[in-house]
Structure formats: C-alpha cells, structure tokens
N, C-alpha and C. Protein backbone atom coordinates (compact mmCIF):
# COMPACT_ATOMS: atom_id res chain seq x y z
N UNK A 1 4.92 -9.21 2.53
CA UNK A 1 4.33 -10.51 2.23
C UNK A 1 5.48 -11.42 1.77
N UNK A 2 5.95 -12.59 2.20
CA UNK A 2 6.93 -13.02 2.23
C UNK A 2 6.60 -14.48 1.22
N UNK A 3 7.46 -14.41 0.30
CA UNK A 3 7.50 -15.20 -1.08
C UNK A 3 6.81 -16.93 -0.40
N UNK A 4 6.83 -17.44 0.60
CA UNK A 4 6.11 -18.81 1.28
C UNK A 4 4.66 -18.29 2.23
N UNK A 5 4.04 -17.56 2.28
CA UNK A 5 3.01 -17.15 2.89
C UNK A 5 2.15 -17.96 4.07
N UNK A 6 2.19 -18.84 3.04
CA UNK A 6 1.10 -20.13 3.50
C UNK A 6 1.55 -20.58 5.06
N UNK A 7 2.17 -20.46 5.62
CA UNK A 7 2.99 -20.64 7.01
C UNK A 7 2.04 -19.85 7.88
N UNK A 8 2.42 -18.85 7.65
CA UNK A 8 1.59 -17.62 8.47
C UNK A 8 0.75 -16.86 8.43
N UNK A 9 0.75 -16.59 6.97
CA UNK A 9 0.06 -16.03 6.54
C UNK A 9 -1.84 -16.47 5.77
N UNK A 10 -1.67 -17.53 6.26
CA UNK A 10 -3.00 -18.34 5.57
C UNK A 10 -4.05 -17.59 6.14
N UNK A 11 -4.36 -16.98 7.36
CA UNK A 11 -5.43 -16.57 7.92
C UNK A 11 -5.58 -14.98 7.35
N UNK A 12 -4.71 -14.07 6.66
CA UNK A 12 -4.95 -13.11 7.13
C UNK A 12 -5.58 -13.09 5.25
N UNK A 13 -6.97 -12.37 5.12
CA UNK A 13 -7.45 -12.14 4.11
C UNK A 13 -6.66 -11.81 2.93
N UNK A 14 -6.94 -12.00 1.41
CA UNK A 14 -6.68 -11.90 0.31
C UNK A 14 -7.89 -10.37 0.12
N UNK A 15 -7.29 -9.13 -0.15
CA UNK A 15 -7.92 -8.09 -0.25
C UNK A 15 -7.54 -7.54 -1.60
N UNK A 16 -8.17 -7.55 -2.17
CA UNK A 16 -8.03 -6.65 -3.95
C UNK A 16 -7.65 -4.91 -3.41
N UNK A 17 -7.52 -4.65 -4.80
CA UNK A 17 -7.21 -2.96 -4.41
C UNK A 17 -8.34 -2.00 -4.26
N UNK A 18 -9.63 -2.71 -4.55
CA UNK A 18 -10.81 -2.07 -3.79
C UNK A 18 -11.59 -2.46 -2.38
N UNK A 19 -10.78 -2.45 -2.01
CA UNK A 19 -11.00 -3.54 -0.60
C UNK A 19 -11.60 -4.60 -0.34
N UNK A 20 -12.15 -4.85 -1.61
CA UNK A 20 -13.04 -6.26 -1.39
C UNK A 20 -12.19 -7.79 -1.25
N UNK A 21 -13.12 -8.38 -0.05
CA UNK A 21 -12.45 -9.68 0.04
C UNK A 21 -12.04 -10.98 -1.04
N UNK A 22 -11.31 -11.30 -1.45
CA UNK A 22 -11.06 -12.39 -2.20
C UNK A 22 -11.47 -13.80 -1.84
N UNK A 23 -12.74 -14.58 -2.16
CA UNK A 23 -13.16 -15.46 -1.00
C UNK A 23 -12.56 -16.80 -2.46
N UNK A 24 -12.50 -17.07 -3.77
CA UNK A 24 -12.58 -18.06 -3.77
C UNK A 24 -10.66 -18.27 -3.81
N UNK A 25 -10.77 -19.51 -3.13
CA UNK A 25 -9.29 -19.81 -2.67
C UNK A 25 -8.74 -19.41 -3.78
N UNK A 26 -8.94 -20.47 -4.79
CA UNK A 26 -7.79 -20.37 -6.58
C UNK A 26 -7.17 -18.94 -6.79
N UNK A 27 -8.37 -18.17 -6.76
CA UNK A 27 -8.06 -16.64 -7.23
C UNK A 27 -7.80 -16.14 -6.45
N UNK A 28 -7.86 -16.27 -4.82
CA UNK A 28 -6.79 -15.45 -3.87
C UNK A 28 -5.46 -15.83 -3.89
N UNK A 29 -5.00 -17.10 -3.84
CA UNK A 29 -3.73 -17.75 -4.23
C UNK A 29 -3.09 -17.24 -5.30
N UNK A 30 -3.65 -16.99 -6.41
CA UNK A 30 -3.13 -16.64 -7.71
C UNK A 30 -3.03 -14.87 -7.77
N UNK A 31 -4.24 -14.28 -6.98
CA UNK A 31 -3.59 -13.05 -6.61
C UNK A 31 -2.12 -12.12 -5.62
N UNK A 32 -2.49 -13.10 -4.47
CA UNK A 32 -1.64 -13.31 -3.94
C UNK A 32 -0.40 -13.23 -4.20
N UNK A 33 -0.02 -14.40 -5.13
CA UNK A 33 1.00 -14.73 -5.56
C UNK A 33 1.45 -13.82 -6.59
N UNK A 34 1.13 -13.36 -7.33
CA UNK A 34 1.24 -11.80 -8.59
C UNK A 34 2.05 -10.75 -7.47
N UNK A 35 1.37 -10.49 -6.73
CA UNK A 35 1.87 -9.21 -5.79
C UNK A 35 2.79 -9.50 -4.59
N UNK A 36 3.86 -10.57 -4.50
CA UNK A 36 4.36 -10.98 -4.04
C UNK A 36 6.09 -9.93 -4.45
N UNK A 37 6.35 -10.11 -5.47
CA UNK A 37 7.35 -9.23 -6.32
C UNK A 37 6.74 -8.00 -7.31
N UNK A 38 5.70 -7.72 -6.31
CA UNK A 38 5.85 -5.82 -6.84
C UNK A 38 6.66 -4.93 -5.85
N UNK A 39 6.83 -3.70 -6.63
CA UNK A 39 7.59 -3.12 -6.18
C UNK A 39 7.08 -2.59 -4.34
N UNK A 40 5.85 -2.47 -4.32
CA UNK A 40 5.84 -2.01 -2.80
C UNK A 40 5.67 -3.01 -2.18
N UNK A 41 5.83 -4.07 -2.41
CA UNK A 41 6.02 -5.56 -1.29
C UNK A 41 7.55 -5.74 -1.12
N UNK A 42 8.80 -4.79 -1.25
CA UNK A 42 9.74 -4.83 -1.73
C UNK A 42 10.22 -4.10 -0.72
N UNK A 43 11.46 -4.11 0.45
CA UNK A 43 12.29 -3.26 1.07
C UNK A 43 13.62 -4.30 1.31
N UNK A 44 14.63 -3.00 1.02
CA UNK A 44 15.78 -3.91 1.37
C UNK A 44 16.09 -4.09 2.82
N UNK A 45 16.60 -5.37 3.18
CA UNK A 45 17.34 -5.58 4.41
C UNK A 45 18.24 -6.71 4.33
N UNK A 46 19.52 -6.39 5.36
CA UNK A 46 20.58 -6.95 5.40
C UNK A 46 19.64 -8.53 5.07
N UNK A 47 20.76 -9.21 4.34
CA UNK A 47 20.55 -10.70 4.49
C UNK A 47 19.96 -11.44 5.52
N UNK A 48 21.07 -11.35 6.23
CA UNK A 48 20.50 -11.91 7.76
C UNK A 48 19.41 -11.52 8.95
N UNK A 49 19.16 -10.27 8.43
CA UNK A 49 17.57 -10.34 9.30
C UNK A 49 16.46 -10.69 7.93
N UNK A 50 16.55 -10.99 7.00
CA UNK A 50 15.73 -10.79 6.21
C UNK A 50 15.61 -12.52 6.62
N UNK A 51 16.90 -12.84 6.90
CA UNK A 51 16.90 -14.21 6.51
C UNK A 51 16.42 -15.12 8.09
N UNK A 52 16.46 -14.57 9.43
CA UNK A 52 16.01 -14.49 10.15
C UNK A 52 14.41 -14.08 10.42
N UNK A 53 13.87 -13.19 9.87
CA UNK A 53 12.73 -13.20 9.75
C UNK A 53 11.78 -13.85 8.90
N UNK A 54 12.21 -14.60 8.21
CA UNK A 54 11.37 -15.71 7.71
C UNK A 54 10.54 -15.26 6.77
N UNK A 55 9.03 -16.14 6.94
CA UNK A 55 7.88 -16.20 6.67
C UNK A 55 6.85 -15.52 7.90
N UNK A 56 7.53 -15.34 8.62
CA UNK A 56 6.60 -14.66 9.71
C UNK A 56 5.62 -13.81 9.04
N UNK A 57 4.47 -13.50 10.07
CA UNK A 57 3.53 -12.92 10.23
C UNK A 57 4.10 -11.27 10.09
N UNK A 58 3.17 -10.55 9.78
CA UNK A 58 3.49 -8.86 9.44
C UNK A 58 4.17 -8.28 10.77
N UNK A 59 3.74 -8.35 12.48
CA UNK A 59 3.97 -7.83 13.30
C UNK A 59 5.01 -8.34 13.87
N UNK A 60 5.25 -9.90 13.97
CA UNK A 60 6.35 -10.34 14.18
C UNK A 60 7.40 -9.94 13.45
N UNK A 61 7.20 -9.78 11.99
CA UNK A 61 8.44 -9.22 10.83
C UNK A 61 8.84 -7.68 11.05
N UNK A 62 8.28 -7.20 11.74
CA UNK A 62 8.27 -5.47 12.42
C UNK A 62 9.04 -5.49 13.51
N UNK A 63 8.51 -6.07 14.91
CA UNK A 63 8.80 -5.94 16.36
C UNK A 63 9.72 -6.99 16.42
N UNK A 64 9.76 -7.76 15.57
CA UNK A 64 10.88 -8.94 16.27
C UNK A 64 10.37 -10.05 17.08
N UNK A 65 10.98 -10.84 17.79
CA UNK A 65 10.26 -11.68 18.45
C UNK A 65 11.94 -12.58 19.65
N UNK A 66 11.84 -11.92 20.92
CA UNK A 66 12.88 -12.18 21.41
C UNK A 66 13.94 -11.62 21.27
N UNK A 67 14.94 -12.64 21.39
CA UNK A 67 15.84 -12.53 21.29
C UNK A 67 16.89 -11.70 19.46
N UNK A 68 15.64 -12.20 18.38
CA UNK A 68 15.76 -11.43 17.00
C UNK A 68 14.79 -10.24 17.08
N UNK A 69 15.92 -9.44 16.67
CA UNK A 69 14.76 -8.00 16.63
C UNK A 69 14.75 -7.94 15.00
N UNK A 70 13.59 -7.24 14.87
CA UNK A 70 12.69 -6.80 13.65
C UNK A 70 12.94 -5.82 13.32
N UNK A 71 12.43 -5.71 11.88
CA UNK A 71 12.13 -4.58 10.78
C UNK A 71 12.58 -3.00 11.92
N UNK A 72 12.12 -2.86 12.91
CA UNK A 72 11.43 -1.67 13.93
C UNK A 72 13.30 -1.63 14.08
N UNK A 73 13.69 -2.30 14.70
CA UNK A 73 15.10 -2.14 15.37
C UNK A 73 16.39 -1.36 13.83
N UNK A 74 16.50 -2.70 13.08
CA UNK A 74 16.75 -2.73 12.02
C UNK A 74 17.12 -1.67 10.43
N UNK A 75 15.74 -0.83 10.47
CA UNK A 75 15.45 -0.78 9.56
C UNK A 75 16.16 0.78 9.34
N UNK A 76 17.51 0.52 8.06
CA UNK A 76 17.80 1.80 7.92
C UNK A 76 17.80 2.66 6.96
N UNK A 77 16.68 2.60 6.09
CA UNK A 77 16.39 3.11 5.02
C UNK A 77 15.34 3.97 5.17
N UNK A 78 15.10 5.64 5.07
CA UNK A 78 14.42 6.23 5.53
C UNK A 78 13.07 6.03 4.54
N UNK A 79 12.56 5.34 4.01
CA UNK A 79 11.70 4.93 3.33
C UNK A 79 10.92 3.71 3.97
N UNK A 80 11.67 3.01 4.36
CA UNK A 80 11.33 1.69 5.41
C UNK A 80 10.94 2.03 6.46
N UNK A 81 11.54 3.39 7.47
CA UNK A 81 10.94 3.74 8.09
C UNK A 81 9.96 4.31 8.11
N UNK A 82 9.72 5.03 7.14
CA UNK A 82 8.76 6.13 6.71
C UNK A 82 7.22 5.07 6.22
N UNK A 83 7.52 4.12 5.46
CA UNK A 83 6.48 3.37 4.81
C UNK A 83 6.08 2.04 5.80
N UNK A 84 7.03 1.49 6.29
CA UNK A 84 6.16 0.73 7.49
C UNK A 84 6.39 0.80 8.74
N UNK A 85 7.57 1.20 9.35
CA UNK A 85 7.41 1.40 10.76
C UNK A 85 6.79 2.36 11.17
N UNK A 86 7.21 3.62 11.12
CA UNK A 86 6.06 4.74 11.62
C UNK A 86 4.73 4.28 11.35
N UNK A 87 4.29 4.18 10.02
CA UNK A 87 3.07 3.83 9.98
C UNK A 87 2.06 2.55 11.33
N UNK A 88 3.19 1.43 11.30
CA UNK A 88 2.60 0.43 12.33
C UNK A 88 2.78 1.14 13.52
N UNK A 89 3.71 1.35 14.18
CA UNK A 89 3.79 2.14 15.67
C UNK A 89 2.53 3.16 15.62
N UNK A 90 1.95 3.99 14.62
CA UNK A 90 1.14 4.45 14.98
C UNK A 90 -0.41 3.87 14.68
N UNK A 91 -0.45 2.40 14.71
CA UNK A 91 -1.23 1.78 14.61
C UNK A 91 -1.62 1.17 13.39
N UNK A 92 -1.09 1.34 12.16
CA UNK A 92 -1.74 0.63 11.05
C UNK A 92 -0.54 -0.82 10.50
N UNK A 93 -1.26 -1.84 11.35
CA UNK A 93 -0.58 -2.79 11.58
C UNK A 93 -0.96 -4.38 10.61
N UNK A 94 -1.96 -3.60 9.53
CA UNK A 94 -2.09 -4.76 8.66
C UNK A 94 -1.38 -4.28 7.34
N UNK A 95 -0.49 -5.44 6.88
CA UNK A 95 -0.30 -5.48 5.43
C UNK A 95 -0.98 -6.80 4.98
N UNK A 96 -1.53 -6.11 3.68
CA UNK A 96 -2.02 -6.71 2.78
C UNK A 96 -2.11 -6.35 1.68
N UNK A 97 -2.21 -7.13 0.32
CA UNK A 97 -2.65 -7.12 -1.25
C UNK A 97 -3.01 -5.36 -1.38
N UNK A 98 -4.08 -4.77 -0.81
CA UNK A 98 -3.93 -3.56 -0.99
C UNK A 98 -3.32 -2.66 -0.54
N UNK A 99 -2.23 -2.97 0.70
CA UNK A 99 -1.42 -2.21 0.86
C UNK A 99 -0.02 -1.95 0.29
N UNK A 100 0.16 -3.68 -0.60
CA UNK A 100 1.73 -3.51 -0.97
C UNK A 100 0.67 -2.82 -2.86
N UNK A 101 -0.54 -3.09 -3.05
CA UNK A 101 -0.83 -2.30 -4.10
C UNK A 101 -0.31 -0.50 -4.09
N UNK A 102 -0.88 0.10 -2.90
CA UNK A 102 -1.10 1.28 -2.80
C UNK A 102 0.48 1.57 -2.35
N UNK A 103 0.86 1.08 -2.39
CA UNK A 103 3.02 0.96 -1.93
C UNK A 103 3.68 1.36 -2.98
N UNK A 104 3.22 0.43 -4.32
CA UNK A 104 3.58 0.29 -5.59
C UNK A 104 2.94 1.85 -5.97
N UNK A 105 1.82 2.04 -5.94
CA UNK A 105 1.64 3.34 -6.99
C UNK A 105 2.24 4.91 -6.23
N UNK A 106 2.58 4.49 -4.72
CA UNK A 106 3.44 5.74 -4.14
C UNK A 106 4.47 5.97 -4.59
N UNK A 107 5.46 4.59 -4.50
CA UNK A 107 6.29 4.71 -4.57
C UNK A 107 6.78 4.93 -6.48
N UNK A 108 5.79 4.50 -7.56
CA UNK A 108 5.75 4.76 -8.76
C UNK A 108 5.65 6.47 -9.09
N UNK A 109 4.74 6.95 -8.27
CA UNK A 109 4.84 8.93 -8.39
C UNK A 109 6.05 9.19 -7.65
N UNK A 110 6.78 8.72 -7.06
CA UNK A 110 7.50 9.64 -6.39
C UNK A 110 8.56 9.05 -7.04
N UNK A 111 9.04 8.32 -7.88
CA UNK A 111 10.00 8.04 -9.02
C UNK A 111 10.27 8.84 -10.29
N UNK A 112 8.72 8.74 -10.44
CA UNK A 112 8.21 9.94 -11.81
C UNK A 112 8.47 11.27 -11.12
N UNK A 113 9.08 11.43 -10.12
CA UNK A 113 8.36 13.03 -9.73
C UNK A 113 9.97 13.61 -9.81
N UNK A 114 11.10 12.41 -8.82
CA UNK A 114 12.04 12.97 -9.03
C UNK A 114 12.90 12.82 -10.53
N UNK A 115 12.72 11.93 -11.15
CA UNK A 115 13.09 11.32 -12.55
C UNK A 115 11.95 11.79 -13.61
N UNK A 116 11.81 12.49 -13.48
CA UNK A 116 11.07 13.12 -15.08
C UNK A 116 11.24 12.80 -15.82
C-alpha cells in the first residue's frame, strides 16, 4: 500500500482485520492511513524500482508494466518472495488492510521465534 494511495488505489476496499468492509469514508481514510507504515506493508527495494513503481495499483507493483519490471522480476529478498510473489503467482492477488495486518503479526512470531 503505497504512502499516496488515493491515485490508484481509491477503488480497492478499506477491509479491517475481520474482513469487514470499511464503508464510512473518514474512518477508512484514517484506517488506511495507520497501516500504511506497519511493519507488513513494509519490503525493501532498491530505490529505483521502488521509485519507479510509484503509487501503482498492487498487480502493476508485482508484474511491472512494460518496459519497468516489477516486484516479480526484482525482488531479492527471500521473504519478498516468499510473502508476495509466490503468493500472487499462485493467485492471491489482493493486498489489503488485512493483509498487510496479517503480514505484521507473521512476521512479529517469526521475530519472537528466532530472537527470544
């Protein structure tokens, strides 16, 4: 979910961490915006594709678009691969509010698990 949303991201639902839809604007905006800088909305990439990929949309920020290739080409952190490319190639191709939620509490046990 990329810190300007509103570009591309305006259409795709505001989802809480119980899957329910977020319908009134204020409080999807303001949710939204909270989970913008948690930790599972968070992967590193070089500057320049990060900086190349924009505000784009989730699938465009994956596959690329042309001549810029995406996250998919890119991505060399076996965690990045592991947490969104495999996952989209094998079809789970929405991020959202409950997915960078459920990102955050994976990636929170498996911190605790190796760091005791």
């Amino acid at each position: 979910m990329p810190q300007k949303w509103e570009e591309f991201w305006e259409d795709v639902p505001v989802i809480d961490i119980n899957g329910n839809q977020i319908v009134n604007n204020e409080q999807a905006k303001q949710y939204r915006y909270r989970l913008i800088y948690e930790l599972g909305n968070m992967t590193l990439l070089k500057s320049a594709l990060n900086s190349s990929l924009r505000n784009y949309e989730f699938a465009r920020k994956v596959k690329g678009e042309g001549r810029k290739k995406g996250i998919k080409v890119y991505a060399e952190l076996g965690i990045t691969k592991f947490d969104i490319v495999d996952k989209f190639e094998n079809g789970d191709t929405i991020w959202d509010e409950r997915k960078i939620k459920e990102r955050t509490k994976d990636l929170a046990a498996d911190f605790f698990a190796i760091w005791k």
